[in-house]
N, C-alpha and C. Protein backbone atom coordinates (compact mmCIF):
# COMPACT_ATOMS: atom_id res chain seq x y z
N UNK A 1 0.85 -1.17 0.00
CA UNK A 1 0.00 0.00 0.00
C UNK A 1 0.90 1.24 0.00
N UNK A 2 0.84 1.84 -0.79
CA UNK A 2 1.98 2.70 -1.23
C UNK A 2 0.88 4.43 -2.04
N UNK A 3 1.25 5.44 -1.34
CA UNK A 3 0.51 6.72 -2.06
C UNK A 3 1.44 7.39 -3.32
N UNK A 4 0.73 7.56 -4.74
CA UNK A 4 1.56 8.14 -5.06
C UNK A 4 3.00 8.86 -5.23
N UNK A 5 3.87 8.91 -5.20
CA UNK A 5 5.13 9.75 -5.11
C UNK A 5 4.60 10.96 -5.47
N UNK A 6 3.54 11.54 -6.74
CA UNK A 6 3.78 12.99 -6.73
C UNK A 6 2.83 13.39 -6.10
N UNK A 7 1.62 12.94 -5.38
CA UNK A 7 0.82 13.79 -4.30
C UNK A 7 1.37 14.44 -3.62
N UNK A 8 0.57 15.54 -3.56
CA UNK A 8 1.15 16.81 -2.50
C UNK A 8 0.35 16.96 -1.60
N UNK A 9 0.63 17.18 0.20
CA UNK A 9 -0.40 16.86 0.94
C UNK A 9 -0.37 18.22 1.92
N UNK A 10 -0.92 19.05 2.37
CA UNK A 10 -0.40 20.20 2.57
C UNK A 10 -0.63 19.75 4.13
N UNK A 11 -0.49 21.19 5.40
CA UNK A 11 -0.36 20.63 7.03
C UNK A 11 -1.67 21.01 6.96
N UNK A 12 -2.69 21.31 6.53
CA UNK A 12 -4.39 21.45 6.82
C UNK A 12 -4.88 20.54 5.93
N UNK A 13 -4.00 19.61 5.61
CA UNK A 13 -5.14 18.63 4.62
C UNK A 13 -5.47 18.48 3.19
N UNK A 14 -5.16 20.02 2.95
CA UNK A 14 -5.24 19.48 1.22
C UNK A 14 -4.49 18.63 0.37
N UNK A 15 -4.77 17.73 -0.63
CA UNK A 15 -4.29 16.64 -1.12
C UNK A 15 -4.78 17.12 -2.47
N UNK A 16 -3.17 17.44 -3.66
CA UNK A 16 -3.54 17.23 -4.72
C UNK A 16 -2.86 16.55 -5.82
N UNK A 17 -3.77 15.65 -6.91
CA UNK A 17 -2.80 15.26 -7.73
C UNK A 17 -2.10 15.66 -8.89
N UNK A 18 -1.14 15.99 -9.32
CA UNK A 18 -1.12 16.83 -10.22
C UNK A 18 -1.46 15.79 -11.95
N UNK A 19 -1.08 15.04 -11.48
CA UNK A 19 -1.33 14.12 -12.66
C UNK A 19 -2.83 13.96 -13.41
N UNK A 20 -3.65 14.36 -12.60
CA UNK A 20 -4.76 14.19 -13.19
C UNK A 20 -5.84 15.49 -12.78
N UNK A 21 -5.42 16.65 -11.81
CA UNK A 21 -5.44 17.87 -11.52
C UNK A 21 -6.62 17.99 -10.58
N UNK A 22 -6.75 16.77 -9.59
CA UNK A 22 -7.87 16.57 -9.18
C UNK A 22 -7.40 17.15 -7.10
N UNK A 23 -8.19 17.20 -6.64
CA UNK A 23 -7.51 18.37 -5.21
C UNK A 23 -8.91 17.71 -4.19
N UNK A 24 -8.53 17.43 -3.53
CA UNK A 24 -9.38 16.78 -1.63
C UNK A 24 -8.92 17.44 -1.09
N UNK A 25 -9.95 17.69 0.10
CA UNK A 25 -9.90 17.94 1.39
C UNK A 25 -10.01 16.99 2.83
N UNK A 26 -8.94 16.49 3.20
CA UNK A 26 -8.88 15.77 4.30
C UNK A 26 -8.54 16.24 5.42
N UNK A 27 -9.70 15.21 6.43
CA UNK A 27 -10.10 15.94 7.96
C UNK A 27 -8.52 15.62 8.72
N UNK A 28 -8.63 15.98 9.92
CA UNK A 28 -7.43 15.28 10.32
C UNK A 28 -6.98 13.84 10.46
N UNK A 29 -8.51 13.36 10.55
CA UNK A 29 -7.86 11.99 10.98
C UNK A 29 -7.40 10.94 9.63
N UNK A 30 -7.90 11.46 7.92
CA UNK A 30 -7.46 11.58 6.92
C UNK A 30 -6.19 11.71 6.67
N UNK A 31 -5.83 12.73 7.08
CA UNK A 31 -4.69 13.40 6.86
C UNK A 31 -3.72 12.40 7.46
N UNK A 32 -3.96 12.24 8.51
CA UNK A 32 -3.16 11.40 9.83
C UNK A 32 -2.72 10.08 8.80
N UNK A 33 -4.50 9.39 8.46
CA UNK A 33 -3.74 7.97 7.36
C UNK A 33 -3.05 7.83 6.78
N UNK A 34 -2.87 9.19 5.69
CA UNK A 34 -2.09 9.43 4.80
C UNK A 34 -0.83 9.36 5.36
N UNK A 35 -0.24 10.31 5.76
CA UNK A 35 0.98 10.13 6.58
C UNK A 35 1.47 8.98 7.06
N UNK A 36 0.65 8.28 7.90
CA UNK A 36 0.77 7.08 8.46
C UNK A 36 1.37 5.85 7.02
N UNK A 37 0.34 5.90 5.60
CA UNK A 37 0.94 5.43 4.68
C UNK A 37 2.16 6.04 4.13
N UNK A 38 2.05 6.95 3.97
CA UNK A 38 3.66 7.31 3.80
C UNK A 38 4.52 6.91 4.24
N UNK A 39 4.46 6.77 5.74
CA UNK A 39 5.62 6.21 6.48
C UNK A 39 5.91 4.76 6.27
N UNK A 40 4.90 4.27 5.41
CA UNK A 40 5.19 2.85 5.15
C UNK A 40 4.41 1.88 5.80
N UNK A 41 3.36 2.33 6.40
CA UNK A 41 3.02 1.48 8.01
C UNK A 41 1.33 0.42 6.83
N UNK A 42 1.39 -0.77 7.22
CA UNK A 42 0.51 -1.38 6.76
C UNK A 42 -0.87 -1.01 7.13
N UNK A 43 -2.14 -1.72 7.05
CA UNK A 43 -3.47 -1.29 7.57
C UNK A 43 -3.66 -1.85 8.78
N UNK A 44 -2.92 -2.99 9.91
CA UNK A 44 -2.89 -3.36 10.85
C UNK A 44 -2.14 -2.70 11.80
N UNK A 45 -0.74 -2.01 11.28
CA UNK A 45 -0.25 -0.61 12.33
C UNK A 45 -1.24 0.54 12.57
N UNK A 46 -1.12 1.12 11.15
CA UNK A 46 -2.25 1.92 11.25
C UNK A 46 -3.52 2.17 11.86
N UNK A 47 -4.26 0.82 11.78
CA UNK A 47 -5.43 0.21 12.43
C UNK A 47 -5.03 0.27 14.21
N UNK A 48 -4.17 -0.31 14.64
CA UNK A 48 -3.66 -0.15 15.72
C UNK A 48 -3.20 1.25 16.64
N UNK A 49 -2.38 1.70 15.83
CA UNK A 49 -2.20 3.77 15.78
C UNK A 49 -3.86 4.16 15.99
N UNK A 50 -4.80 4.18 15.81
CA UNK A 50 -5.87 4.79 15.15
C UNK A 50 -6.53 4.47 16.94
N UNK A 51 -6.74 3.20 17.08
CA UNK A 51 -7.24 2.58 18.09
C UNK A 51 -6.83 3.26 19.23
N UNK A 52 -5.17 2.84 19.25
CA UNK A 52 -4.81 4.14 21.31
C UNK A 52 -5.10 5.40 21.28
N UNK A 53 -5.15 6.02 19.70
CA UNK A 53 -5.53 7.05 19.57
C UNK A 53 -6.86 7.65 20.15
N UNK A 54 -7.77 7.05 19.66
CA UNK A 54 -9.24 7.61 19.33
C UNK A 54 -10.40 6.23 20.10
N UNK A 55 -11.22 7.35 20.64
CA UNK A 55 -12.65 5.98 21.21
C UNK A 55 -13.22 5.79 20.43
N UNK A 56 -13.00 4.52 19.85
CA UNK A 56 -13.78 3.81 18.75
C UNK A 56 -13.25 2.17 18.78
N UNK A 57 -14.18 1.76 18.32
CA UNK A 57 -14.65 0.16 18.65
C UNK A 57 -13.45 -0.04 17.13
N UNK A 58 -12.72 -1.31 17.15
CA UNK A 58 -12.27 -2.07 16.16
C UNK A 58 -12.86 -2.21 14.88
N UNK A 59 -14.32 -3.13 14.76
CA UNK A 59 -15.40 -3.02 13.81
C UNK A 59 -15.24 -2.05 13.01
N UNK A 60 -16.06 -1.15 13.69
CA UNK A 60 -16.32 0.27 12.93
C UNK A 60 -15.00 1.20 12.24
N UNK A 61 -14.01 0.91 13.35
CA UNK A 61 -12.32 1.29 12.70
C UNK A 61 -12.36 0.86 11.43
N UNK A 62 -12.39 -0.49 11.31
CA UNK A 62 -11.70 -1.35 10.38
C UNK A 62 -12.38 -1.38 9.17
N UNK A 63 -13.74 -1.02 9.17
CA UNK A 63 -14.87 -1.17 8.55
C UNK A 63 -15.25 0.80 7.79
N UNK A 64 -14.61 1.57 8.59
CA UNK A 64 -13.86 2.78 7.99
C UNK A 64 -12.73 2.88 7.19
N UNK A 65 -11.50 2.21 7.75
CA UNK A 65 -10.42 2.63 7.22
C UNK A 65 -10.32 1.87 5.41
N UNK A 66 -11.00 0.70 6.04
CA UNK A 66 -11.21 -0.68 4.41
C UNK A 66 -11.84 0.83 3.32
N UNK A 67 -12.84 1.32 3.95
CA UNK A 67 -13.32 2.47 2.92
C UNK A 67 -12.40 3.69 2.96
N UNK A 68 -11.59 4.12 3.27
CA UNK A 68 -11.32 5.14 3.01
C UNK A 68 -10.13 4.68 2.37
N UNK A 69 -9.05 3.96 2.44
CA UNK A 69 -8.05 3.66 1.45
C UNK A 69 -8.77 2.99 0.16
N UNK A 70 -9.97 2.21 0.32
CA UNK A 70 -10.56 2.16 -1.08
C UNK A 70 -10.70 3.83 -1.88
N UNK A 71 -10.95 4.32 -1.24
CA UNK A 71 -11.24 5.83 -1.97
C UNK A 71 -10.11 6.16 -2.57
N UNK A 72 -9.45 6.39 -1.84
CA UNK A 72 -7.88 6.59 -2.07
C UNK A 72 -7.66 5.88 -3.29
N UNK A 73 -7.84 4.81 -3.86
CA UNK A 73 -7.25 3.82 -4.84
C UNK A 73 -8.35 4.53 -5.87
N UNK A 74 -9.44 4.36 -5.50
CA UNK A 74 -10.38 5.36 -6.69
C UNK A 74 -10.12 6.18 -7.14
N UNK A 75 -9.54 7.07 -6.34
CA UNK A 75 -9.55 8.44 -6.60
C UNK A 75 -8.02 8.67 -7.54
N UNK A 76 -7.10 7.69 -6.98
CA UNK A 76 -6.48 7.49 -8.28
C UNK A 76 -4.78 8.43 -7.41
N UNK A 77 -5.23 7.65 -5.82
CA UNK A 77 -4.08 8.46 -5.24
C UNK A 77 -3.19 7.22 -4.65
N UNK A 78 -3.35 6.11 -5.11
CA UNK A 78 -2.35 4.62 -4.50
C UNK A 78 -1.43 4.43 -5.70
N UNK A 79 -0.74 3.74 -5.10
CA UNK A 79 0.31 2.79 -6.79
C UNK A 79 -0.71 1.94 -6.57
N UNK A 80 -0.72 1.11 -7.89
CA UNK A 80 -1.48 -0.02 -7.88
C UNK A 80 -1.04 -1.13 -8.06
């Protein structure tokens, strides 16, 4: 699971690609994933990071994050 090399991710969240000229807005805890993939970290670190972090049940974590890196791959911001 790997983001783009040329995404640009700014410190409030904006995410754009230039390759296809398309621009998001991600919340923090968005933002946070991203980073978190950057650093290389799989969906079970991450998943884990997310958890000591924040009150929220596993399920619903896991059952978020599965969707939001799907987006990510949609949207045409993963290697594939």
């Amino acid at each position: 699971m790997i983001i783009k090399g040329n995404i640009a991710l700014s410190d409030n969240g904006f995410v754009f690609n230039p390759s296809t000229g398309d621009s998001f807005t991600m919340n923090k805890t968005g933002k946070e994933v991203i980073m978190l993939i950057k650093e290389g970290q799989d969906l079970s670190q991450i998943s884990q990071s997310l958890l000591e972090k924040y009150d929220v049940d596993s399920n619903t974590l896991e059952r978020y994050l599965s969707d939001f890196v799907n987006d990510l791959s949609v949207n045409n911001l993963m290697e594939e």
